[in-house]
Protein backbone atom coordinates (compact mmCIF):
# COMPACT_ATOMS: atom_id res chain seq x y z
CA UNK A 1 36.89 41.94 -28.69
CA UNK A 2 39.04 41.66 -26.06
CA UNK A 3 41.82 40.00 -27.85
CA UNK A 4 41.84 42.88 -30.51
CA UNK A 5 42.23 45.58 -28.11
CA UNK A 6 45.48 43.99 -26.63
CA UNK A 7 46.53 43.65 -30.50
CA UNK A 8 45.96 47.60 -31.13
CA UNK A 9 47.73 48.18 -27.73
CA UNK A 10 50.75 45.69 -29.08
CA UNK A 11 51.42 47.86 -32.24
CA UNK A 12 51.06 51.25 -30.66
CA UNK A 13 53.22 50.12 -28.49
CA UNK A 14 55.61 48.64 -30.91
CA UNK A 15 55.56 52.09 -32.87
CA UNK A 16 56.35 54.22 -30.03
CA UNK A 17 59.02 52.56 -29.40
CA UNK A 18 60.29 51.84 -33.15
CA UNK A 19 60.11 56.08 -33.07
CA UNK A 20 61.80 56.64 -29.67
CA UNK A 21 64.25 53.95 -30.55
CA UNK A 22 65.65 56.50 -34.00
CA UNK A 23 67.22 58.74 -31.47
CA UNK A 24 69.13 55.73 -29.48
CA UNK A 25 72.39 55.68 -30.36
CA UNK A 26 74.26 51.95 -29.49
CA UNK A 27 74.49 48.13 -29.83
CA UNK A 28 73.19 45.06 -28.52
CA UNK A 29 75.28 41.90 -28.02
CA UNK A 30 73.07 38.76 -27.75
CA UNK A 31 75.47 35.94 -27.09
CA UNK A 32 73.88 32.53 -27.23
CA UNK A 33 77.48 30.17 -26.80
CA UNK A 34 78.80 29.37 -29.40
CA UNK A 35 76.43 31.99 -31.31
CA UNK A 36 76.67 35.62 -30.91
CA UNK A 37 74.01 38.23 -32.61
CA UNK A 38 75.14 41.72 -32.76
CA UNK A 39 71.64 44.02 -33.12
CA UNK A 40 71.92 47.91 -33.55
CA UNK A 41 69.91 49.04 -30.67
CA UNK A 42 66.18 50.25 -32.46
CA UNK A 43 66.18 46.61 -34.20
CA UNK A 44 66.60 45.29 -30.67
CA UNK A 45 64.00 46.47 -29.30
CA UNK A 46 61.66 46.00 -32.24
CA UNK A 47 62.22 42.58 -32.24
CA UNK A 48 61.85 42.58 -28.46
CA UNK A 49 58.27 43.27 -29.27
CA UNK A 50 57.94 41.32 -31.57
CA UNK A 51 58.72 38.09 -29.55
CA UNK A 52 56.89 39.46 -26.65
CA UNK A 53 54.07 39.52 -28.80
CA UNK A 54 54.21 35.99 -30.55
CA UNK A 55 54.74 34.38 -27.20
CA UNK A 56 51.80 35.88 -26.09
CA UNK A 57 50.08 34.10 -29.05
CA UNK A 58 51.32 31.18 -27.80
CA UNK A 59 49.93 31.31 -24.60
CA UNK A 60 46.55 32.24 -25.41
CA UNK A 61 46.70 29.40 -28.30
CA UNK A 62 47.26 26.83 -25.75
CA UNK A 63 45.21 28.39 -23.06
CA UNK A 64 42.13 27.99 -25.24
CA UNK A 65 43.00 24.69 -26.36
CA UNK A 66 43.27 23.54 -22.85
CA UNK A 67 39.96 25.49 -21.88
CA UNK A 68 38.00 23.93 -24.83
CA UNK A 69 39.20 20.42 -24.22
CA UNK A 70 37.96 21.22 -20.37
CA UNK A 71 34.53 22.57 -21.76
CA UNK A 72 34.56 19.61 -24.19
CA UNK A 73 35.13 17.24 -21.23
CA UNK A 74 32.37 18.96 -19.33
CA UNK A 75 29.75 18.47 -21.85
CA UNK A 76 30.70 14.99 -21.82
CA UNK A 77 29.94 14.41 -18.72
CA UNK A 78 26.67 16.23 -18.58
CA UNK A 79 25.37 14.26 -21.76
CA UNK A 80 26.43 11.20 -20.15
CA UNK A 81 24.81 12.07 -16.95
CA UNK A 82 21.75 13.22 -17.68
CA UNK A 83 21.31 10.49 -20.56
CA UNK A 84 22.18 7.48 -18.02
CA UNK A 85 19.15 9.40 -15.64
CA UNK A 86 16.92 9.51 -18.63
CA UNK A 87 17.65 5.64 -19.90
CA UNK A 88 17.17 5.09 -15.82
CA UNK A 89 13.79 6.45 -15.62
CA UNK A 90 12.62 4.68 -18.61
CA UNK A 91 13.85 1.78 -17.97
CA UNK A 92 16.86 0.86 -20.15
CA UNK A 93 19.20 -0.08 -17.18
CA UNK A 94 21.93 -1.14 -18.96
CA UNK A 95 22.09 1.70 -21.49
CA UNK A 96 22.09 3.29 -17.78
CA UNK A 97 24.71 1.69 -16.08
CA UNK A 98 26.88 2.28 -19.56
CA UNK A 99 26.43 5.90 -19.76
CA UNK A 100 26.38 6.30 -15.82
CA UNK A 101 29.59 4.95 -15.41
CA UNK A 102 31.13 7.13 -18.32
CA UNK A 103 30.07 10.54 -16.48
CA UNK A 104 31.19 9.03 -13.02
CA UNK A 105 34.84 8.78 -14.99
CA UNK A 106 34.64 11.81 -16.75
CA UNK A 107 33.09 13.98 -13.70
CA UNK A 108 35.84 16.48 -12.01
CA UNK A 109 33.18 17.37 -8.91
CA UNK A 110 32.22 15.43 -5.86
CA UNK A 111 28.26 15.10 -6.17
CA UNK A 112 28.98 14.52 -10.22
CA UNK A 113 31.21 11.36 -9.54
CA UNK A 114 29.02 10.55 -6.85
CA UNK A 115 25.20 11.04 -8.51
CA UNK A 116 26.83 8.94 -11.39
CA UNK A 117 27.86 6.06 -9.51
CA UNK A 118 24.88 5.76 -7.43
CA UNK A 119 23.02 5.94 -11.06
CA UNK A 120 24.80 3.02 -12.26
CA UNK A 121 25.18 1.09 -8.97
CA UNK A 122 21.01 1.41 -9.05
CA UNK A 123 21.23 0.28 -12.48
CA UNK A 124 23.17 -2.75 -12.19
CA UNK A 125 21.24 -3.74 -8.84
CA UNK A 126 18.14 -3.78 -11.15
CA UNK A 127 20.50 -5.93 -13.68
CA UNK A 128 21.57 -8.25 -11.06
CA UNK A 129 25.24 -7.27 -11.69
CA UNK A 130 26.09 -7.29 -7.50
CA UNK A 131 30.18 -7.08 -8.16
CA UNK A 132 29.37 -4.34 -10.40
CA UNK A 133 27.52 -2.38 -8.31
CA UNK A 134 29.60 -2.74 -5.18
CA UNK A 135 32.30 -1.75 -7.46
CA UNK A 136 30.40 1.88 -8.24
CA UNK A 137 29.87 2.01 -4.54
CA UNK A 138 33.06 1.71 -3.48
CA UNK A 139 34.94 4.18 -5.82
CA UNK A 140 32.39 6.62 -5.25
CA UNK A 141 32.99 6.48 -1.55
CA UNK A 142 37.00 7.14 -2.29
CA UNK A 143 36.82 9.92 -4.78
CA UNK A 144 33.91 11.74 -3.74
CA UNK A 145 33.84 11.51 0.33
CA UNK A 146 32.16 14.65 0.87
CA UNK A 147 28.88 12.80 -0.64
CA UNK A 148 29.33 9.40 1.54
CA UNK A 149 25.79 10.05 2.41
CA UNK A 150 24.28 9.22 -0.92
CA UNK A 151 26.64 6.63 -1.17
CA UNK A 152 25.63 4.89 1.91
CA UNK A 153 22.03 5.67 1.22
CA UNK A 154 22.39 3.46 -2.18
CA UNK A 155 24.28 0.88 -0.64
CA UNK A 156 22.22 0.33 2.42
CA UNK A 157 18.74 0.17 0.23
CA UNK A 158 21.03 -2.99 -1.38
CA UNK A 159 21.69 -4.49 1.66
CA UNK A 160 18.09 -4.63 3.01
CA UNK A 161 16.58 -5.67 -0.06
CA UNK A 162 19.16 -9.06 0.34
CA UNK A 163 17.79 -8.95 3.70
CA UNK A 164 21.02 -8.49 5.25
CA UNK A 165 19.30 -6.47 8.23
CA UNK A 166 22.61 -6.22 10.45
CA UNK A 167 25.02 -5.03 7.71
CA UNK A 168 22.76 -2.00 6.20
CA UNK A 169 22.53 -1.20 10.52
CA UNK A 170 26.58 -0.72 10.13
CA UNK A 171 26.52 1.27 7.02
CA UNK A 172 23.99 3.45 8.94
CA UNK A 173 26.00 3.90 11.85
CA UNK A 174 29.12 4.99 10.14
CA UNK A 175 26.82 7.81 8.68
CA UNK A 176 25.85 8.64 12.06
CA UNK A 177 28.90 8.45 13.75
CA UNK A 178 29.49 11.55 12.02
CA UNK A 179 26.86 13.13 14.18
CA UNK A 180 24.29 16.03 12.77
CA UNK A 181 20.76 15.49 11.90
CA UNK A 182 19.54 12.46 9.68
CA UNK A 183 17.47 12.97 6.54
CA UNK A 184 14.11 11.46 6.07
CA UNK A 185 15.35 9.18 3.82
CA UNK A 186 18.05 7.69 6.31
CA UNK A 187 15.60 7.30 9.41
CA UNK A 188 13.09 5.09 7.19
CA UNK A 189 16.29 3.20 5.44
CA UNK A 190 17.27 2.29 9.35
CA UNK A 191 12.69 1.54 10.07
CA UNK A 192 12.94 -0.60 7.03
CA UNK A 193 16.15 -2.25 8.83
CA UNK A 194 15.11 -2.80 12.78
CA UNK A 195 11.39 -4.59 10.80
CA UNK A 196 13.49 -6.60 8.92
CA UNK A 197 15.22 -7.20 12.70
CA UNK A 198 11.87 -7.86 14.58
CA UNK A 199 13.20 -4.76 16.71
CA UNK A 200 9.60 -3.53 16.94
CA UNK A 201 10.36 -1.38 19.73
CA UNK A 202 12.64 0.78 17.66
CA UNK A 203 10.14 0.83 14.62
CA UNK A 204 8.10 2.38 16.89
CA UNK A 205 10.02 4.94 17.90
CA UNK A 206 11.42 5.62 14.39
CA UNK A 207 7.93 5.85 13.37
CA UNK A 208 7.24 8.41 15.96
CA UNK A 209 9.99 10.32 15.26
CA UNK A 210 9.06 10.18 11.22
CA UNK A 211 5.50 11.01 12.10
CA UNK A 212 6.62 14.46 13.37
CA UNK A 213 8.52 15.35 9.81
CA UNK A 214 6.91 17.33 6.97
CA UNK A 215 8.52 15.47 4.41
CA UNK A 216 6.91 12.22 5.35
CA UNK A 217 4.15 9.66 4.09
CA UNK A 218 1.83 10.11 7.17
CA UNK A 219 -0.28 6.99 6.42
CA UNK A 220 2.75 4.80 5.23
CA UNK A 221 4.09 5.49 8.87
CA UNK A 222 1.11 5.52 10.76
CA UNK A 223 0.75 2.01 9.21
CA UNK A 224 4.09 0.88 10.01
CA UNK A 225 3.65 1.66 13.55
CA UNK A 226 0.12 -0.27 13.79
CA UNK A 227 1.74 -3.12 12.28
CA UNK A 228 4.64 -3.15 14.69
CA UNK A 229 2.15 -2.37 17.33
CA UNK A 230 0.57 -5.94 16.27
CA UNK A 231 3.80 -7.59 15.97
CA UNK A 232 5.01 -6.18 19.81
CA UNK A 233 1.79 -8.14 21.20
CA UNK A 234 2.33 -11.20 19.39
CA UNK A 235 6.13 -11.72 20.80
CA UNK A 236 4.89 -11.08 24.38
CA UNK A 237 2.42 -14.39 23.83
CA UNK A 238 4.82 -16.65 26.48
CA UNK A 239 5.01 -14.08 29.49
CA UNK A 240 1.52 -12.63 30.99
CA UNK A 241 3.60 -9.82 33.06
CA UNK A 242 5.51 -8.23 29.74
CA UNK A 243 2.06 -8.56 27.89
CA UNK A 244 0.40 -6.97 30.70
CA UNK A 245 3.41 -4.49 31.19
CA UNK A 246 3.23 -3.51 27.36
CA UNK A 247 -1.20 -3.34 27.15
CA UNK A 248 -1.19 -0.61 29.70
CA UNK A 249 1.32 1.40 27.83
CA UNK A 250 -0.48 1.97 24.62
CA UNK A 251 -2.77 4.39 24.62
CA UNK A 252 -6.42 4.55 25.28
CA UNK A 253 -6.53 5.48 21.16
CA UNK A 254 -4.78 2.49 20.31
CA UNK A 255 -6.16 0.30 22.12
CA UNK A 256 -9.58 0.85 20.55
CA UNK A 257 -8.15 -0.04 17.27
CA UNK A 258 -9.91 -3.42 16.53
CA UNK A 259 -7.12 -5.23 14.60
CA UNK A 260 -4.42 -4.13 17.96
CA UNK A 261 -7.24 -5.29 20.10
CA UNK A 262 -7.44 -8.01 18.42
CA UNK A 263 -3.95 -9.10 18.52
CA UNK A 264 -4.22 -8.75 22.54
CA UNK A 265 -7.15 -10.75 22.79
CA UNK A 266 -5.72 -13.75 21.35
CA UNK A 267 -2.52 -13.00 23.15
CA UNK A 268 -4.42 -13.24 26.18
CA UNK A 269 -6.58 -16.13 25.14
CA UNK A 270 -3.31 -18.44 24.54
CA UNK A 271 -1.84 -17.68 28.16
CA UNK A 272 -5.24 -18.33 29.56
CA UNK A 273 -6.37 -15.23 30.70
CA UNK A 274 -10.05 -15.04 29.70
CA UNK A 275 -11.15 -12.85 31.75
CA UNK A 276 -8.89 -10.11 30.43
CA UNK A 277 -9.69 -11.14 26.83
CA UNK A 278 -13.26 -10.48 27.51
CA UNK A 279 -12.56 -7.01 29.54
CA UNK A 280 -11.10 -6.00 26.09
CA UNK A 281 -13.99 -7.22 23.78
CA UNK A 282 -16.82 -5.92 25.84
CA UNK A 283 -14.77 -2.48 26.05
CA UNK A 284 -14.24 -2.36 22.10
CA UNK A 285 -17.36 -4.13 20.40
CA UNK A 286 -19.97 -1.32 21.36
CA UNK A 287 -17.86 1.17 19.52
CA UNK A 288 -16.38 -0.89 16.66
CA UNK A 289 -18.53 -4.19 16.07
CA UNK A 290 -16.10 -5.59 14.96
CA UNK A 291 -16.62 -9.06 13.59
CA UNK A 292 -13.28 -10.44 14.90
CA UNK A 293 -13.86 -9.30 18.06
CA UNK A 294 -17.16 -10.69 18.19
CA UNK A 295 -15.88 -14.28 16.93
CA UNK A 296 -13.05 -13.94 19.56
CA UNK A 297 -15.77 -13.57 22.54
CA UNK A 298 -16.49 -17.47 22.42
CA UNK A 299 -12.85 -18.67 21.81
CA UNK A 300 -11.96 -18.67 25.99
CA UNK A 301 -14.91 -19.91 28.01
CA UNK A 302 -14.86 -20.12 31.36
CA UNK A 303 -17.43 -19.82 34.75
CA UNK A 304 -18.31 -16.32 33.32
CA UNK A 305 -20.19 -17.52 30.48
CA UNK A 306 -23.84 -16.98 31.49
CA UNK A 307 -22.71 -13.13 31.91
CA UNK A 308 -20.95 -13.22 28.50
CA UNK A 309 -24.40 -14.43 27.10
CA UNK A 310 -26.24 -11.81 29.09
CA UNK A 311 -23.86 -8.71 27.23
CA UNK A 312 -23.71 -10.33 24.02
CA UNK A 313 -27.72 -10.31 23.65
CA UNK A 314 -27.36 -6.84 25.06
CA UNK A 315 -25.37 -5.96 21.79
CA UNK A 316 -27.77 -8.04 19.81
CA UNK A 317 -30.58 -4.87 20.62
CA UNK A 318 -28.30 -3.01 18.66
CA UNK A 319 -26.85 -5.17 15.85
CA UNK A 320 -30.19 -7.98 15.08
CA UNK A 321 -29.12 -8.92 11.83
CA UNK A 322 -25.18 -9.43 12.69
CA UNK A 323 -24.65 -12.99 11.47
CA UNK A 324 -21.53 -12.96 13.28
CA UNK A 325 -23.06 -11.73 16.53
CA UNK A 326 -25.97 -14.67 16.21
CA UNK A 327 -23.16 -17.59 15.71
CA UNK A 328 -20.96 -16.26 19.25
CA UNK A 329 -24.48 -16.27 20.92
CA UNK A 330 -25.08 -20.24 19.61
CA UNK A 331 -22.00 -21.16 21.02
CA UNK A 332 -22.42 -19.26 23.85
CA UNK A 333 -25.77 -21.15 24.76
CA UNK A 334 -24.37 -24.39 23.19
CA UNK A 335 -21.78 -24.13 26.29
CA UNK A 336 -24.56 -23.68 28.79
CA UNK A 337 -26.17 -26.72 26.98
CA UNK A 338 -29.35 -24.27 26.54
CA UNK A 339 -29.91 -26.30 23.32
CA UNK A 340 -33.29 -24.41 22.18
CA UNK A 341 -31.57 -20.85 22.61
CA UNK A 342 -28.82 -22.34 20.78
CA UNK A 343 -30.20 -23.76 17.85
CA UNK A 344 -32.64 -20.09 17.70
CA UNK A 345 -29.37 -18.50 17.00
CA UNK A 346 -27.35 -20.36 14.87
CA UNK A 347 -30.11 -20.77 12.55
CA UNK A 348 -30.95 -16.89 12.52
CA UNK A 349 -27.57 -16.80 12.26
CA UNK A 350 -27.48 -18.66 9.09
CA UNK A 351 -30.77 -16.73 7.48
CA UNK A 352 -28.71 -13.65 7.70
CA UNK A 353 -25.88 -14.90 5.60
CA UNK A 354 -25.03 -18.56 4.78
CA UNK A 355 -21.63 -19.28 6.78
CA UNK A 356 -19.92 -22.68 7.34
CA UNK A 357 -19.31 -22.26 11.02
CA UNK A 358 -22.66 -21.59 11.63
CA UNK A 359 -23.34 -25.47 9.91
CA UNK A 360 -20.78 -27.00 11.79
CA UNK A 361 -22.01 -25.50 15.14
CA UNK A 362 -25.55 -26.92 14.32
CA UNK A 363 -24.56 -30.20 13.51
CA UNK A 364 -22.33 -30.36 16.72
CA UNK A 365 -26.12 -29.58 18.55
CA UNK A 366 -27.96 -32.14 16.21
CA UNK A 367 -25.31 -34.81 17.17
CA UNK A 368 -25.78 -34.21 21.17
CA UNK A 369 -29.34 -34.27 20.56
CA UNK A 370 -29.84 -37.53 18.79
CA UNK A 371 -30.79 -36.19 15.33
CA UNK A 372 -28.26 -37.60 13.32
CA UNK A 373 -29.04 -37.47 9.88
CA UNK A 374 -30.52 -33.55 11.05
CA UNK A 375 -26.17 -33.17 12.05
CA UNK A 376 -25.01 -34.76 8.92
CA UNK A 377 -26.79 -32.87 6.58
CA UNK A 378 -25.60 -29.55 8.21
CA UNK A 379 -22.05 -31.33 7.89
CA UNK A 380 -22.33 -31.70 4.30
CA UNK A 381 -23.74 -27.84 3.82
CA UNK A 382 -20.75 -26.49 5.80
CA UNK A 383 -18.39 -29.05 3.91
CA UNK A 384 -19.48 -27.37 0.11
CA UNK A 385 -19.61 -23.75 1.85
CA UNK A 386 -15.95 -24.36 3.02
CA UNK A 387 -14.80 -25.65 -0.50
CA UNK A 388 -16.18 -22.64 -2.27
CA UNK A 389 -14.61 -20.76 0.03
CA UNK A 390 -10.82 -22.19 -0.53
CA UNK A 391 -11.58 -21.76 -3.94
């Protein structure tokens, strides 16, 4: 429409002219060495026009040749794009990386060339095609700097899943060397990195920082920092003053959870520090009765061990048909060589629920008392029970 409204302003204007130019009186010299046109004046300016008007043709000919070619070009790209993200999600990788790395050529926009490389780079990661994928990486990062973020972001999820811990930490800290705040995504790229590290102290900081972001997996972090938890106590197993140092740090919360308690009771145990161990078992079994905790109470056994006897049947009022709670009592009194109490609870122990330790621990007594065949016959029970239970 627009077009034929210029053309209708073109010939009107043409035929004023043509009917001004009747009363001009007068010659025009065009002189094109060695040519020269002579033109009376009216046919001069008529064919002026004229020219004016098929150059302007022109232009608009080639303009929207050039603009369809560019629209052409740009539905290209999107085809490619979004088919390399559909072939992605489904699953056909290397139609992905194919039509990926078409858009990421054809793309004219900095989170086009950049979305499309990180498509095929994924792609070809999946394929095992590492040169290939670097490759994306790296030309994404030179034509389209303004997304370096995704880039990096690809590149260090590669790094960490070859386990190369310290080189996905330097690709992180070029992204934050540019300063501002770091996405979600980027803080649990660098937790996935210091685990990988054994820097547990930094997981758990990361994970206290994540913890506080709407956009995170609560549990997934919350177990991430119980597990590092675990992991901090079972480094400190060599030096009794850091272990001590880090116990009273965690809080009163924590330290009720029975699989952290756990970890510090053995930690304990192995540097010889019963007494400890047991504070933390008497403080957590009441509340937890947890089984571990309970099995833990006879693994360090020292002058205390009446008293441990006396609070163990104490929880026994509470829990009488813990099988667990019956064997740590057996041993308990096995210790104190009170052989009757002892053999009262290992076999209660064992007519709440048949367990191989429980065997073992009677045919230990049986053996100290004489009764031989009585010790090898529990042997042999607690030999099948163990069996079945590798199998």
């Amino acid at each position: 429409m627009k077009l034929i409204l210029w053309l209708l302003a073109l010939f009107a204007a043409a035929v004023a002219v043509t009917l001004a130019a009747k009363d001009l009186t007068g010659r025009a010299l065009l002189e094109m060495p060695p040519y020269q046109i002579e033109l009376s004046l009216d046919h001069f300016v008529v064919g002026a026009i004229v020219a004016f008007f098929v150059f302007y043709i022109l232009v608009r000919l080639i303009l929207g040749v050039f603009q369809y070619s560019e629209r052409h070009r740009h539905k290209k790209t999107d085809e490619m794009l979004l088919s390399g993200l559909k072939a992605y999600f489904e699953g056909d990788f290397v139609k992905a990386q194919k039509n990926a790395a078409v858009a990421s050529k054809l793309a004219d926009t900095s989170i086009a060339k950049a979305l499309s490389a990180v498509i095929a780079a994924r792609s070809a990661q999946v394929l095992g095609a590492t040169t290939e994928r670097d490759q994306y990486i790296q030309a994404a990062l030179a034509a389209a700097p303004d997304e370096k973020s995704l880039c990096l972001a690809a590149k260090t999820e590669f790094l960490l899943d070859e386990g190369r811990f310290q080189d996905a930490l330097n690709a992180l800290h070029s992204l934050y060397s540019e300063g501002g705040l770091q996405s979600t995504a980027i803080l649990q790229l660098e937790l996935e990195a210091r685990r990988q590290a054994g820097n547990w102290d930094a997981v758990i900081e990361l994970a206290e920082i994540l913890a506080k972001r709407a956009s995170t997996n609560k549990v997934m972090v919350k177990k991430i920092k119980h597990d590092a938890q675990i992991e901090n106590i079972k480094s400190r197993v060599t030096d009794l003053q850091s272990l001590n140092q880090y116990w009273q740090n965690i809080s009163p919360i924590e330290k009720m959870d029975s699989k952290i308690s756990a970890a510090a009771v053995r930690a304990y145990i192995s540097l010889g520090s019963c007494t400890t161990a047991h504070q933390i078992i008497e403080q957590n079994v009441p509340m937890t009765w947890d089984n571990e905790l309970i099995a833990l109470y006879s693994e360090c056994l020292d002058y205390h061990v009446s008293r441990q006897i006396e609070c163990a049947e104490v929880w026994l009022r509470s829990q009488p048909n813990n099988a667990q709670l019956l064997l740590t009592l057996g041993k308990l009194c096995m210790h104190c060589e009170l052989w009757g109490k002892a053999q009262n609870y290992l076999e209660a122990s064992l007519s709440v629920e048949a367990g191989y330790e429980a065997h073992f621990a009677l045919a230990q007594l049986n053996e100290k008392l004489g009764k031989h065949e009585l010790a090898m016959s529990h042997y042999n029970e607690g030999l099948e029970l163990t069996l079945k239970h590798l199998n």
